[in-house]
Each structure stands twice: as structure tokens, then as C-alpha cells.
C-alpha atoms as a PDB file:
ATOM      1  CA  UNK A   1       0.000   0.000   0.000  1.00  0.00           C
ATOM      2  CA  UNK A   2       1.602   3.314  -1.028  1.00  0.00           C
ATOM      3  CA  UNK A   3       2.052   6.295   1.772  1.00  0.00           C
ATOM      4  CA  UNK A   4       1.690   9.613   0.622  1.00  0.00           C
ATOM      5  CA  UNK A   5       2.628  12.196   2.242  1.00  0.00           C
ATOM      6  CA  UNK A   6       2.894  16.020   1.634  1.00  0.00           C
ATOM      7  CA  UNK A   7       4.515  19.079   2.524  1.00  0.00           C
ATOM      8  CA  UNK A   8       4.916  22.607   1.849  1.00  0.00           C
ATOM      9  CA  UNK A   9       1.620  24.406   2.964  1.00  0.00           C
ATOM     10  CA  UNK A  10       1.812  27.637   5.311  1.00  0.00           C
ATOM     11  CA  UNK A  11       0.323  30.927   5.447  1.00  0.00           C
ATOM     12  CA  UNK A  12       0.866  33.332   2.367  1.00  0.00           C
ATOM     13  CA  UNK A  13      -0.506  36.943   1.319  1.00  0.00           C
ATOM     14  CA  UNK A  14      -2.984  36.904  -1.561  1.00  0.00           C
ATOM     15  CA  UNK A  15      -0.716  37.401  -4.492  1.00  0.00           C
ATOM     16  CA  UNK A  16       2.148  35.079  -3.275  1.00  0.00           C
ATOM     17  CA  UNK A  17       3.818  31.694  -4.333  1.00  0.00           C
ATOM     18  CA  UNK A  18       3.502  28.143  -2.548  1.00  0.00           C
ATOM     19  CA  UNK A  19       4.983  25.036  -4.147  1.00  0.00           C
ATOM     20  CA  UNK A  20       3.346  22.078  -2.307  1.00  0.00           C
ATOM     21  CA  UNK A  21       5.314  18.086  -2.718  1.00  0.00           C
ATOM     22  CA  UNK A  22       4.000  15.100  -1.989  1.00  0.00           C
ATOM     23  CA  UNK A  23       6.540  12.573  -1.429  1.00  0.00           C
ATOM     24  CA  UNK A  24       5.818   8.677  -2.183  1.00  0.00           C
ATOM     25  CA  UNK A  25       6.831   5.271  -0.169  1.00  0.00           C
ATOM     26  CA  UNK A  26       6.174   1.534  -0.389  1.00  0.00           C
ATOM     27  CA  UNK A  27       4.305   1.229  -3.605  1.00  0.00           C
ATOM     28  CA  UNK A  28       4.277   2.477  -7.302  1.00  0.00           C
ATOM     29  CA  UNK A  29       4.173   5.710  -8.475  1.00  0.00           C
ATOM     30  CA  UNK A  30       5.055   5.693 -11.886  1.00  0.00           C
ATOM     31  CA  UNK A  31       2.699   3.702 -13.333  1.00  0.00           C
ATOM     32  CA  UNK A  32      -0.573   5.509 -11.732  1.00  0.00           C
ATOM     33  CA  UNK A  33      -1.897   8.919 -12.395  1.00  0.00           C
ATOM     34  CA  UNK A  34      -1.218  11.178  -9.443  1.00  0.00           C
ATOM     35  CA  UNK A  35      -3.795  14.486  -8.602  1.00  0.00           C
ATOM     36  CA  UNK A  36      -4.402  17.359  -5.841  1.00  0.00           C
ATOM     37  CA  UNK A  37      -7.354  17.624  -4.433  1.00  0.00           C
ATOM     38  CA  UNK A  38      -9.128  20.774  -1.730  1.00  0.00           C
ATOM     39  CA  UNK A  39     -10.980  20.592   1.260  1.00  0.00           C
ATOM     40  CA  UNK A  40     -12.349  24.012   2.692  1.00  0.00           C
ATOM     41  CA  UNK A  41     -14.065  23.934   5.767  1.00  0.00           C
ATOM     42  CA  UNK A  42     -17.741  23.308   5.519  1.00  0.00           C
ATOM     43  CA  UNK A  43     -17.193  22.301   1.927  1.00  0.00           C
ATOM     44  CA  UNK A  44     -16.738  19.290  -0.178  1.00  0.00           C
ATOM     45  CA  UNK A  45     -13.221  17.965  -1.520  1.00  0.00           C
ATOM     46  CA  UNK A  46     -12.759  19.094  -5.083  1.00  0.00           C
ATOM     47  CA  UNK A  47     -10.911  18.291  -7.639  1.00  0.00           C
ATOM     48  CA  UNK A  48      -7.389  20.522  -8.138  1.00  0.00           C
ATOM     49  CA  UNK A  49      -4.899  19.120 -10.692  1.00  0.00           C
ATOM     50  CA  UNK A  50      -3.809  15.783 -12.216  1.00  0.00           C
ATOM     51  CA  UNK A  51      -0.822  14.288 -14.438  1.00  0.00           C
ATOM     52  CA  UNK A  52      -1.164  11.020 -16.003  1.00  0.00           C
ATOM     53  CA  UNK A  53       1.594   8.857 -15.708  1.00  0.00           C
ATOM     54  CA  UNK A  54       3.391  10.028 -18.688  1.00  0.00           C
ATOM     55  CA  UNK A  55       3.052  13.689 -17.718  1.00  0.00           C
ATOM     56  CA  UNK A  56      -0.655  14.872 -19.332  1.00  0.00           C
ATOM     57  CA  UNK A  57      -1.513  17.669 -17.413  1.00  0.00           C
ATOM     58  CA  UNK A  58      -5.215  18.656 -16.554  1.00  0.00           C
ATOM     59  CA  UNK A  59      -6.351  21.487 -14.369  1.00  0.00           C
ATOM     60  CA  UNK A  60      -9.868  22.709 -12.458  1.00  0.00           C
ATOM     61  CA  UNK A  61     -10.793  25.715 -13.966  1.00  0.00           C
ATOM     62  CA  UNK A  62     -10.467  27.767 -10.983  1.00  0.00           C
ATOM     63  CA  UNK A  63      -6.970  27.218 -11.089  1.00  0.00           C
ATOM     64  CA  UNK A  64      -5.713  26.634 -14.519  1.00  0.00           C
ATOM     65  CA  UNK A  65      -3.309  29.440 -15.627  1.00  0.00           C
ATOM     66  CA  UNK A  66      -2.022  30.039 -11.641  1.00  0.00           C
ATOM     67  CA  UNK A  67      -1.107  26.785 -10.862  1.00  0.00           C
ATOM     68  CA  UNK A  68       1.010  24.000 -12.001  1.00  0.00           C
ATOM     69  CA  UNK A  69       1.032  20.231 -11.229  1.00  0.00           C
ATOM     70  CA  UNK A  70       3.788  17.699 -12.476  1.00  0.00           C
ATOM     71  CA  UNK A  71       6.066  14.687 -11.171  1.00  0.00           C
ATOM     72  CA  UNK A  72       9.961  13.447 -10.944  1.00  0.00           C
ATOM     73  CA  UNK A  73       8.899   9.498 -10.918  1.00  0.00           C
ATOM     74  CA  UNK A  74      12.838   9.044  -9.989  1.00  0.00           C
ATOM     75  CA  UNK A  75      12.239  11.113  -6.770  1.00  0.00           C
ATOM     76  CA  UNK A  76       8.359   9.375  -6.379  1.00  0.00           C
ATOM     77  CA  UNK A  77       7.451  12.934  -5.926  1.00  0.00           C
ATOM     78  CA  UNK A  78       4.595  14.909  -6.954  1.00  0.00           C
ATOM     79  CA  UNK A  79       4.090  19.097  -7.595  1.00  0.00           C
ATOM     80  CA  UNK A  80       2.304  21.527  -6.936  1.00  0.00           C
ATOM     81  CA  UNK A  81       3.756  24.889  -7.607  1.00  0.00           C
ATOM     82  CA  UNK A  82       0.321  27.611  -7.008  1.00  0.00           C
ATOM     83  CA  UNK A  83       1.396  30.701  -8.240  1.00  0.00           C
ATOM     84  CA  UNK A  84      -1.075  34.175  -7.940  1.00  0.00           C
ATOM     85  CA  UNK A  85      -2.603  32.841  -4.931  1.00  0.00           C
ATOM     86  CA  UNK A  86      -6.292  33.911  -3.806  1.00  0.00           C
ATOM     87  CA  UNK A  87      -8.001  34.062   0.054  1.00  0.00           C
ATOM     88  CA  UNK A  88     -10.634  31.369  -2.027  1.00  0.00           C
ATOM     89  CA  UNK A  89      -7.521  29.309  -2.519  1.00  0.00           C
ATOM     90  CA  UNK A  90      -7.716  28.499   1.339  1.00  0.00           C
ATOM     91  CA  UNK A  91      -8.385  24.808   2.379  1.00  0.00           C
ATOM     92  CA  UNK A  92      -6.736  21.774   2.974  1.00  0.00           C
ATOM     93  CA  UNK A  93      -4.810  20.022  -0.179  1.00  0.00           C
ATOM     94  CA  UNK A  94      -4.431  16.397  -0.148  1.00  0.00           C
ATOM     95  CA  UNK A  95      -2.834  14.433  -2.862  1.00  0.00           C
ATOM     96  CA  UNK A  96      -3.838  11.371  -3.969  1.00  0.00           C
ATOM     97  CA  UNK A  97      -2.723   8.208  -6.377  1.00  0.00           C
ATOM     98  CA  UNK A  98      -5.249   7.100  -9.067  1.00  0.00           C
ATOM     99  CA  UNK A  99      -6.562   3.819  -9.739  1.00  0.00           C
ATOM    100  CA  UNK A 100      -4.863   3.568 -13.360  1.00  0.00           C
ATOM    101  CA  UNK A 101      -2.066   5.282 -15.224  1.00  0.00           C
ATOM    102  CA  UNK A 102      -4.737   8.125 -17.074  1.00  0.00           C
ATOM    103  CA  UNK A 103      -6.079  11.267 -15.760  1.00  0.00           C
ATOM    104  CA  UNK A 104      -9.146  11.401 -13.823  1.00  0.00           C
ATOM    105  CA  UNK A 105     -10.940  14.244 -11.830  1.00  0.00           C
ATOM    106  CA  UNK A 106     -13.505  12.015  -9.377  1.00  0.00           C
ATOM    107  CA  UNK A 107     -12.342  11.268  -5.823  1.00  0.00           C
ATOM    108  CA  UNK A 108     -13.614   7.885  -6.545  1.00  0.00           C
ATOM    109  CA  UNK A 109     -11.074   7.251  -9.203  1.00  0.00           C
ATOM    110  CA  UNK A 110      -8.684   7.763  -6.141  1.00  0.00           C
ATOM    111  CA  UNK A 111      -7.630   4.784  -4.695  1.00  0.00           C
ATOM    112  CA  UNK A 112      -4.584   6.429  -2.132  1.00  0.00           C
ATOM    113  CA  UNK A 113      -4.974   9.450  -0.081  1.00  0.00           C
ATOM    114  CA  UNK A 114      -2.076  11.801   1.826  1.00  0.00           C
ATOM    115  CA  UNK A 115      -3.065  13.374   5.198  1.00  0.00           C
ATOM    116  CA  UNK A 116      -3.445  16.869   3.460  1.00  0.00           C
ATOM    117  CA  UNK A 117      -1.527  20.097   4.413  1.00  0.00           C
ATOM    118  CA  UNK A 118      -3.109  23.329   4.993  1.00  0.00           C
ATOM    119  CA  UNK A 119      -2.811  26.441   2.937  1.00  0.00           C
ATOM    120  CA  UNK A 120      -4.380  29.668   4.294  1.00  0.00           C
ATOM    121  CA  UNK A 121      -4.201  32.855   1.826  1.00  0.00           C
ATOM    122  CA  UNK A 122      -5.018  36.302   3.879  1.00  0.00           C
ATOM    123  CA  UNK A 123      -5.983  39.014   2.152  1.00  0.00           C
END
């Protein structure tokens, strides 16, 4: 069973820069899609950003443009580098492993979950 587990969130002025990893242990990561995911409070996780495992990018429209997802498969790493950040940017970011090597937006189609890491944007 794979462990993911992330890094990188803090507290940043709208604006600013965050580059979240999510590092990956005792199972495959090259062969599986990989995607970020948000949790605000009171709200539902949504979709963020996924890369199939040969590097197709796709993006939630809230976000495409400002941020960037991708992967170093020798480091079993995952990216998320969120540029132009916004206070509706706030929540909790989780990364996750899909259930095959293509893209896919559902939680469902996310087999592997990290604990999250929070990112809080003031204005």
C-alpha cells in the first residue's frame, strides 16, 4: 500500500507563491496517475490538478493558468507549484494516487490518499 505524504503548505498573502510536494513510499508511483485535491471547511473535496503517468496535465478551472502540477517518478514525488494565490484558494490540499495510469478528476477514481496540508491565503 503506497504512503503519501505532503509538505509545503503555510500561510501566504494573496498574491504570493507556494509550491506544495507530496513525497511517495512503499508502492508504485510511476505507473498511476497522481492528482491534488481541496478541502475548505464546511465544503466538499474538489478536484485541483492531475498528471497522467506520462506527464498529461489537466487542471480545475479555478486554477488553470495560476497553478502547475507535475512529477519526478525518480524522486516518487509529486508538484504543486500555485502561483497568484487567492483568500478562495484556502483549504486543505491532499494528494492522492489514481486507480490507473490516465487522468481522472472524481475522488472515486482515487484509490490512495495523503493526510493533506493546509494552505491559508489572507488578504
Amino acid at each position: 500500500q503506497v504512503q503519501l505524504v505532503e509538505s509545503g503548505g503555510g500561510l501566504v498573502q494573496a498574491g504570493g507563491s507556494l509550491r506544495l510536494s507530496c513525497e511517495a513510499s512503499g508502492g508504485t508511483f510511476s505507473s498511476y496517475a497522481m492528482g491534488w485535491f481541496r478541502q475548505a471547511p464546511g465544503k466538499e473535496r474538489e478536484f485541483v490538478a492531475a498528471v497522467s503517468w506520462d506527464g498529461i496535465t489537466y487542471y480545475a478551472g479555478s486554477v488553470k493558468g495560476r497553478f502547475t502540477i507535475s512529477r519526478d517518478n525518480a524522486k516518487n514525488t509529486l508538484y504543486l507549484q500555485m502561483n497568484t494565490l487567492k483568500p478562495e484558494d484556502t483549504a486543505v490540499y491532499y494528494c492522492a494516487r489514481g486507480r490507473s495510469p490516465n487522468i481522472a478528476t472524481r475522488t472515486a477514481n482515487f484509490g490512495s490518499w495523503g493526510q493533506g496540508t493546509q494552505v491559508t491565503v489572507s488578504s
